[in-house]
Protein backbone atom coordinates (compact mmCIF):
# COMPACT_ATOMS: atom_id res chain seq x y z
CA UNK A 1 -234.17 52.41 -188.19
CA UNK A 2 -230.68 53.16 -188.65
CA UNK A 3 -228.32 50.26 -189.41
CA UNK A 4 -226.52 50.06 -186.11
CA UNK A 5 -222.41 49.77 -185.51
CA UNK A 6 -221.01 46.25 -184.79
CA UNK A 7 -221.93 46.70 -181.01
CA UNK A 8 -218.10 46.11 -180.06
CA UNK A 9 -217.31 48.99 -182.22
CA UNK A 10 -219.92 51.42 -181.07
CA UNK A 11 -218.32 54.72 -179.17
CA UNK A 12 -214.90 54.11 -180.02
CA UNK A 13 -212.47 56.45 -181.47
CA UNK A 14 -212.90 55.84 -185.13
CA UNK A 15 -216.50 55.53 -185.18
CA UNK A 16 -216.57 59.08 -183.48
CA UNK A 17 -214.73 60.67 -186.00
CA UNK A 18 -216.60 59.22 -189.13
CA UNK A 19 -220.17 59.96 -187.38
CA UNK A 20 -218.93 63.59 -186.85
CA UNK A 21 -217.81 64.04 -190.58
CA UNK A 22 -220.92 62.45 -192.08
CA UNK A 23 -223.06 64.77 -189.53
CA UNK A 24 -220.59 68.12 -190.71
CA UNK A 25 -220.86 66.69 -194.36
CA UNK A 26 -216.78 66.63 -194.40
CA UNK A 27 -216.23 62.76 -194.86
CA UNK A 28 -213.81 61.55 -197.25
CA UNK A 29 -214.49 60.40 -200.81
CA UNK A 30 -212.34 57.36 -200.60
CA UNK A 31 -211.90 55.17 -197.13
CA UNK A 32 -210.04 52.44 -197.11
CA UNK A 33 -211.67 50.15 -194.01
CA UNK A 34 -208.93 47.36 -192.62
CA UNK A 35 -208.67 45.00 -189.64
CA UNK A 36 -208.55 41.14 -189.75
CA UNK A 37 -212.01 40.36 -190.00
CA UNK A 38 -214.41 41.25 -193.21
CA UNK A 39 -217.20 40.31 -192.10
CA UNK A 40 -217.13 43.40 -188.80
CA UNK A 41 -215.93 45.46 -192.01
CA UNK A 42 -218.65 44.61 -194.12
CA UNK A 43 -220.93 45.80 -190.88
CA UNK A 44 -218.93 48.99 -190.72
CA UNK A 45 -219.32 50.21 -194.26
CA UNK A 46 -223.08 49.29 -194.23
CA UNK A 47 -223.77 51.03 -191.19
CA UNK A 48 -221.50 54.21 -193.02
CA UNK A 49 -223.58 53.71 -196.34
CA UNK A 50 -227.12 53.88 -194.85
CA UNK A 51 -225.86 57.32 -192.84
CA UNK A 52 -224.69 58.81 -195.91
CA UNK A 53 -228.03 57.45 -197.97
CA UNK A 54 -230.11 58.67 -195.37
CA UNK A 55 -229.43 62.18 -194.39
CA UNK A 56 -232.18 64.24 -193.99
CA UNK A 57 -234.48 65.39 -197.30
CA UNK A 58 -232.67 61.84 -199.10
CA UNK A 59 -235.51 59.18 -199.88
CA UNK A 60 -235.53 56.55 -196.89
CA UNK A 61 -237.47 54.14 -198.16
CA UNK A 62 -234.78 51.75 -199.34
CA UNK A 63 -232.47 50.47 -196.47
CA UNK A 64 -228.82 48.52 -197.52
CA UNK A 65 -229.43 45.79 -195.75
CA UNK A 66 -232.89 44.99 -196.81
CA UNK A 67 -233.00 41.41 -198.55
CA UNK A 68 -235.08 43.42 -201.24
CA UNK A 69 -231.67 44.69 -203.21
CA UNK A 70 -230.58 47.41 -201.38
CA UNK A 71 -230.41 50.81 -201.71
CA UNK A 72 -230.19 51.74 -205.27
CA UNK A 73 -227.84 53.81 -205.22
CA UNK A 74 -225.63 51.78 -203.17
CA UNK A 75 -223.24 49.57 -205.11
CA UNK A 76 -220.96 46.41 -204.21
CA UNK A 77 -218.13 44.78 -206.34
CA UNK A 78 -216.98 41.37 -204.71
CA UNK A 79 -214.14 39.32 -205.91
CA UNK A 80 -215.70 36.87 -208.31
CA UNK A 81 -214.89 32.97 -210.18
CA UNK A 82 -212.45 30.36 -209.67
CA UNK A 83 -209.21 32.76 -208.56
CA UNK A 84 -212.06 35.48 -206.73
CA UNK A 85 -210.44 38.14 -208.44
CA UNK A 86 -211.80 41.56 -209.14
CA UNK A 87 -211.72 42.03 -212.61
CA UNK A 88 -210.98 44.84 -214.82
CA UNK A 89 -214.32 44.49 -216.76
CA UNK A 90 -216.45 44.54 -213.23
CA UNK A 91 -214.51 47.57 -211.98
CA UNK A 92 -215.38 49.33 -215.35
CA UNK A 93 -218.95 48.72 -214.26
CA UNK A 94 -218.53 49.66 -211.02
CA UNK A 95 -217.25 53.15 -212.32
CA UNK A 96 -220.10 53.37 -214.71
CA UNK A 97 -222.39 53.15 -212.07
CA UNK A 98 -220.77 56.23 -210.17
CA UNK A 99 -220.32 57.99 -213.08
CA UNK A 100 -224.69 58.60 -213.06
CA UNK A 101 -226.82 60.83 -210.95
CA UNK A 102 -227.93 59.27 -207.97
CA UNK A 103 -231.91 57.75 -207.74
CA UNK A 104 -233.10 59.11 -204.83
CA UNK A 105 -230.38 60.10 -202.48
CA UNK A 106 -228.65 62.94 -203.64
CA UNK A 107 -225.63 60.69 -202.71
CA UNK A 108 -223.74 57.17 -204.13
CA UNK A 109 -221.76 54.89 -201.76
CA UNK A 110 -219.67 52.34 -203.89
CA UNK A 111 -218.27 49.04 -201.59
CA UNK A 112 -215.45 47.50 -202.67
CA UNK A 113 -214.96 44.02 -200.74
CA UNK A 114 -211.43 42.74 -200.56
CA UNK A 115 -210.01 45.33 -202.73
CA UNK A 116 -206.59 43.41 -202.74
CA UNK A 117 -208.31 40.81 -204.86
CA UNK A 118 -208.22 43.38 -207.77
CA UNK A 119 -206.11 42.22 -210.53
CA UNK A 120 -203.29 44.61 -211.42
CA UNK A 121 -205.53 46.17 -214.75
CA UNK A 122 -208.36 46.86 -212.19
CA UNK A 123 -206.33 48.68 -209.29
CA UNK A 124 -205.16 51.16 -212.18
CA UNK A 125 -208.65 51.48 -213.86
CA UNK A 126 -209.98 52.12 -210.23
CA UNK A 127 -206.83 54.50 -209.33
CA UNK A 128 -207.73 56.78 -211.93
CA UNK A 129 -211.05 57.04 -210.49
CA UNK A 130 -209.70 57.70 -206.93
CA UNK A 131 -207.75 60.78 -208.73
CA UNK A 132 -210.57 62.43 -210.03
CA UNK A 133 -213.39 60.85 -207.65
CA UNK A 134 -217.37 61.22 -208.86
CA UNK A 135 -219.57 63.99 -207.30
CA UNK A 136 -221.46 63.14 -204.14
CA UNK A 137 -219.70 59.94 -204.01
CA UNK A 138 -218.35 57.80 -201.24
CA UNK A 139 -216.10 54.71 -201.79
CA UNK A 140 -215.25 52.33 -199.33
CA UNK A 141 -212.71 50.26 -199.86
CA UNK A 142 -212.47 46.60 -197.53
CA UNK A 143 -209.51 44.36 -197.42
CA UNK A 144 -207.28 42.26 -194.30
CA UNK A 145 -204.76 42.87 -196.68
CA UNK A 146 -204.19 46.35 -196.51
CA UNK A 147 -200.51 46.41 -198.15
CA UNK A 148 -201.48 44.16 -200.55
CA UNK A 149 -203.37 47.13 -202.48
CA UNK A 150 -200.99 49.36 -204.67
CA UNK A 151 -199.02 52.20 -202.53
CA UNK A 152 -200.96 54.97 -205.22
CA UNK A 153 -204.12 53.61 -203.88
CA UNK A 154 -203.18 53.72 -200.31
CA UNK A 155 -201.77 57.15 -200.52
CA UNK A 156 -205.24 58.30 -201.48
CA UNK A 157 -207.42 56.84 -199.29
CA UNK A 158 -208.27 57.70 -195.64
CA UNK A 159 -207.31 54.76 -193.48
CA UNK A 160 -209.57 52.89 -190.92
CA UNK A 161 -208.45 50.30 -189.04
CA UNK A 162 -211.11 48.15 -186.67
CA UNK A 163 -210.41 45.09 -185.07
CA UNK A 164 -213.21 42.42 -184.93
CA UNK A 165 -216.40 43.09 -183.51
CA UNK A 166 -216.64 39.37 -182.07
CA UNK A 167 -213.46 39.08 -180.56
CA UNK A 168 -212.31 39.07 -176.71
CA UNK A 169 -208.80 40.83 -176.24
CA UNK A 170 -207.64 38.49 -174.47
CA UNK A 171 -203.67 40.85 -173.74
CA UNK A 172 -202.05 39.60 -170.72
CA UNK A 173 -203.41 41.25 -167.96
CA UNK A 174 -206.11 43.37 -169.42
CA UNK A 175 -208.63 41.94 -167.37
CA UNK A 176 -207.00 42.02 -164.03
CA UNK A 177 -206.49 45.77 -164.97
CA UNK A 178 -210.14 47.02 -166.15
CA UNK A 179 -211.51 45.16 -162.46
CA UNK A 180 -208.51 47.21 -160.45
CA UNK A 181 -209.77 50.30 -162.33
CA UNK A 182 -213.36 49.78 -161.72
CA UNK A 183 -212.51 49.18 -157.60
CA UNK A 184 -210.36 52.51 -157.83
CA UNK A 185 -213.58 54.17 -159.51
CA UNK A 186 -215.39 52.55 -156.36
CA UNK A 187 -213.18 54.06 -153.87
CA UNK A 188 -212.73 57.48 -155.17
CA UNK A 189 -216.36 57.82 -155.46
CA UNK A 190 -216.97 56.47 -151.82
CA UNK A 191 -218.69 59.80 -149.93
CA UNK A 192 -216.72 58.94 -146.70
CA UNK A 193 -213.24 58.18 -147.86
CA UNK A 194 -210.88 56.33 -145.31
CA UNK A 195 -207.86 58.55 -143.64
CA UNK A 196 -204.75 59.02 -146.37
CA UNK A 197 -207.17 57.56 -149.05
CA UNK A 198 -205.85 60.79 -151.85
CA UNK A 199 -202.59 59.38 -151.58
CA UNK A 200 -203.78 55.73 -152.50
CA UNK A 201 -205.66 57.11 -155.60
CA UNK A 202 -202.98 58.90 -157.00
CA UNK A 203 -200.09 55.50 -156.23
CA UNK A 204 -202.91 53.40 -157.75
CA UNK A 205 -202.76 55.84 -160.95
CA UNK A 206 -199.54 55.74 -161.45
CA UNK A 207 -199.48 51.85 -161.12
CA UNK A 208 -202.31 51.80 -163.54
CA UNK A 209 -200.51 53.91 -165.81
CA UNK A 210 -197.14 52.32 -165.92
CA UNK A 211 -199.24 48.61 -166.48
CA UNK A 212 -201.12 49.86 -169.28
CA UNK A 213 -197.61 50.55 -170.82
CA UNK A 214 -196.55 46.64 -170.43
CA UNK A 215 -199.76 45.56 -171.68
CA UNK A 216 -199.93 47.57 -174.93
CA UNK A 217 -196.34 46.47 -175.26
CA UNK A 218 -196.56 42.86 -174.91
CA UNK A 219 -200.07 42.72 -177.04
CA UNK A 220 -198.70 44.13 -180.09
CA UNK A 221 -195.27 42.35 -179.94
CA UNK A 222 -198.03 39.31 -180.02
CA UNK A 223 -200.16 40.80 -182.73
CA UNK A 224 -197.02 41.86 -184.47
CA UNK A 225 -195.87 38.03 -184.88
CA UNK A 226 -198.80 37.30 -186.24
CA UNK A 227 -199.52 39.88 -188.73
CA UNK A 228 -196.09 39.99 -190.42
CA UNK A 229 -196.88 36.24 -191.39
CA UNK A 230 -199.31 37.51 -193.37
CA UNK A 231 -196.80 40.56 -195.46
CA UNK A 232 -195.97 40.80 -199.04
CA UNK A 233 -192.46 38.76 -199.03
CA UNK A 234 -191.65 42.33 -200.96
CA UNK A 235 -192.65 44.86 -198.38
CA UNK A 236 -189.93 47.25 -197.50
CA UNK A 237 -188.63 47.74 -193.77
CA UNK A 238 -190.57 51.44 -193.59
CA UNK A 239 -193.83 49.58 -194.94
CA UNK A 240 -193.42 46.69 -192.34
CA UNK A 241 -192.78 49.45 -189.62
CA UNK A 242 -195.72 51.17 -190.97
CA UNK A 243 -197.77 48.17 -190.38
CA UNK A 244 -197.23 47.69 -187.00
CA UNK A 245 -197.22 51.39 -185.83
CA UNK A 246 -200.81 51.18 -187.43
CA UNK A 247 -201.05 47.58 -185.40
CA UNK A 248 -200.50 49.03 -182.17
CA UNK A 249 -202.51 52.23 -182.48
CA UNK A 250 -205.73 49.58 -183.36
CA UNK A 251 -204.75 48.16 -180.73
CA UNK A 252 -204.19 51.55 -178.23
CA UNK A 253 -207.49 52.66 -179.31
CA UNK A 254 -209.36 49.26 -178.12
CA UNK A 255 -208.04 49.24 -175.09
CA UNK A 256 -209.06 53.03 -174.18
CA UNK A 257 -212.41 51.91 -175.82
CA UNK A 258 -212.72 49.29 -173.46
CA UNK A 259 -211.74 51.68 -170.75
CA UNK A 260 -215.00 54.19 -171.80
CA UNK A 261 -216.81 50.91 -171.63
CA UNK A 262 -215.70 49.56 -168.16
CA UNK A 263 -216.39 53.81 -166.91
CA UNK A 264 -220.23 53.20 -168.26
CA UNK A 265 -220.56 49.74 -166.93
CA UNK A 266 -219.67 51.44 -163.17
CA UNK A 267 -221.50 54.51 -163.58
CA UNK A 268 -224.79 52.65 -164.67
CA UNK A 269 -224.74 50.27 -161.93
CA UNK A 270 -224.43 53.42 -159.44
CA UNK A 271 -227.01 55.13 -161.13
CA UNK A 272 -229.63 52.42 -161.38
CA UNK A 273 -229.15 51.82 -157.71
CA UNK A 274 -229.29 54.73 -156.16
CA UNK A 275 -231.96 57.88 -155.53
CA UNK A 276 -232.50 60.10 -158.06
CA UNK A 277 -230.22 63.29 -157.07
CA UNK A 278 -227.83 60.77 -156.32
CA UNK A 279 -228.48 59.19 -160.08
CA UNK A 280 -228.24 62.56 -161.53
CA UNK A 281 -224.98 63.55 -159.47
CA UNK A 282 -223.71 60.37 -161.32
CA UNK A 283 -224.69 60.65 -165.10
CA UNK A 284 -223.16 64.09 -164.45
CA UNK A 285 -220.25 62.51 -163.20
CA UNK A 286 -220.11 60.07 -166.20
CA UNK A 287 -221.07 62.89 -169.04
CA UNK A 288 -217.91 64.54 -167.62
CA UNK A 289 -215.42 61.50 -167.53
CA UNK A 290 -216.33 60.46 -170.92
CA UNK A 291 -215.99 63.90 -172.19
CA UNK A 292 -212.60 64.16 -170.66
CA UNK A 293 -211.45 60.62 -172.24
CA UNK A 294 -212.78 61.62 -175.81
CA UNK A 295 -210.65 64.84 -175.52
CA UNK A 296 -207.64 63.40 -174.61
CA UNK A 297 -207.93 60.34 -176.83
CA UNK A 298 -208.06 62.86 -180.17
CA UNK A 299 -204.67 63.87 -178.43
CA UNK A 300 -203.19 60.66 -179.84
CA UNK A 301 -203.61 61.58 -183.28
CA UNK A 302 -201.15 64.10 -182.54
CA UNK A 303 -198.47 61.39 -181.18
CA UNK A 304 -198.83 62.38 -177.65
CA UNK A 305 -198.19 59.41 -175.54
CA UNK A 306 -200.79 57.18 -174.69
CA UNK A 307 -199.28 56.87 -170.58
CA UNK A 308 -199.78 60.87 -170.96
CA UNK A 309 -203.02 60.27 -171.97
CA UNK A 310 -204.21 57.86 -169.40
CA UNK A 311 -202.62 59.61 -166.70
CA UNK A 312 -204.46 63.26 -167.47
CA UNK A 313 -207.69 61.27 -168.19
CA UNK A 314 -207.23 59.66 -164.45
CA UNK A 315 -206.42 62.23 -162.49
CA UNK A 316 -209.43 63.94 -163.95
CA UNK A 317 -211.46 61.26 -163.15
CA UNK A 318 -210.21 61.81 -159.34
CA UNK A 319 -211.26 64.67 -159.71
CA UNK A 320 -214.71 64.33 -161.16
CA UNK A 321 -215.87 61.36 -158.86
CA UNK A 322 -214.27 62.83 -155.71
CA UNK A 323 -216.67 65.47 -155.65
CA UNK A 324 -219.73 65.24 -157.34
């Protein structure tokens, strides 16, 4: 049994893109996996591990989480004694370990938890090893303290951010907007519409739109006054700013998560309830809406807008429900 995603996590943007570059083979060597909780990071990077240690033809008899010792060619370095530092001694052995041929896996995953607790001799023993990375390797490195690492070692890692897999977002607002979207899904999909109903569904986009601005906003000017407590007093005005773009795209990519959610949650009910062209005219419906999200959410990574984004992903969905 695969190790599962933190359930919070599962289907969202970043978990898409790392299952689709483990399945092509074209993940990164070195990730660097940040948010404010280790313990959903920890989940992430096991449930990475065992699809990298468990391809097909690799031995699966081992899983990472087993209470057994692991995989054996997995490998963890935690901070360690009195000031839970990361030594330079441990990350030697660490690097020693990734230096071998794997067991049985044809592959090594090396986790590094709270890789800002490495001492300053240890971030450069383990830079040099991010320069010229092992073969068939995979390191994954876990921290809340992203900026806390040295810049060399962020410039060379892939960066993940995930917030935690336990926690409500609780953003002004965000509530009373997922419940008007799911009665707008209700009404578009309603097979006998009432008289000037297409010019209600497009208003209500446009209102959902321009709120979804306001709430982003306001969250990660909240978020924002709580992570800068937390900054190196050094950190430099474009590394701050760097921080909270990063903040608010976590943050952008939650809520559209939560809006792929709130589309399943309607579509199920509809489907479980009704007769089974009408549950297959649905999951159509659904298939299509999701696809149409997933597309326009890569869009981001190319700085489009995130009100564009809504917007073309809703008036598709008027589209899609209206007439399946």
């Amino acid at each position: 049994m695969t190790t599962p995603w933190p359930v919070a996590l599962a289907g969202t943007p970043a978990v898409s893109v790392i299952e689709q570059a483990i399945a092509r083979d074209r993940l990164s060597h070195s990730l660097l996996l940040h948010g404010d909780d280790l313990p959903t990071l920890e989940a992430v990077a096991l449930a990475i591990a065992d699809r990298l240690l468990h391809r097909p033809g690799a031995g699966a008899e081992f899983r990472p989480t087993e209470a057994s010792g692991g995989h054996p060619d997995l490998f963890q370095l935690r901070p360690a004694g009195k000031m839970r530092q990361i030594s330079a001694d441990a990350t030697r052995a660490l690097i020693g370990k990734v230096q071998v041929t794997s067991a049985i896996a044809g592959h090594k995953v090396a986790i590094i938890h709270e890789a800002d607790r490495m001492n300053t001799a240890a971030a450069n023993i383990f830079l040099k090893t991010l320069e010229e990375p092992p073969a068939h390797t995979t390191l994954l490195l876990l921290t809340a303290r992203p900026y806390a690492l040295l810049p060399t070692i962020r410039s060379r890692v892939l960066h993940f951010r995930f917030p935690s897999a336990g926690a409500v977002l609780t953003a002004e607002g965000w509530s009373e907007w997922l419940t008007d979207y799911a009665g707008w899904l209700g009404r578009v999909s309603s097979p006998t519409p009432a008289r000037g109903a297409v010019g209600d569904y497009v208003m209500t986009i446009y209102g959902l739109v321009a709120r979804f601005g306001t709430i982003l906003e306001q969250a990660t000017k909240a978020a924002w006054e709580v992570e800068k407590t937390r900054l190196p007093a050094e950190l430099g005005d474009d590394e701050q700013e760097a921080v909270e773009t990063g903040l608010a795209h976590g943050l952008r990519a939650r809520l559209f998560a939560e809006i792929a959610r709130s589309t399943r949650t309607f579509a199920l009910t509809k489907i479980t309830g009704g007769e089974a062209e009408s549950a297959r005219s649905e999951s159509r419906a659904l298939a299509a809406a999701i696809a149409k999200l997933e597309q326009d959410t890569a869009l981001l990574r190319l700085n489009l807008n995130e009100s564009a984004v809504l917007e073309s992903f809703l008036l598709a969905s008027l589209r899609i429900w209206s007439r399946r």
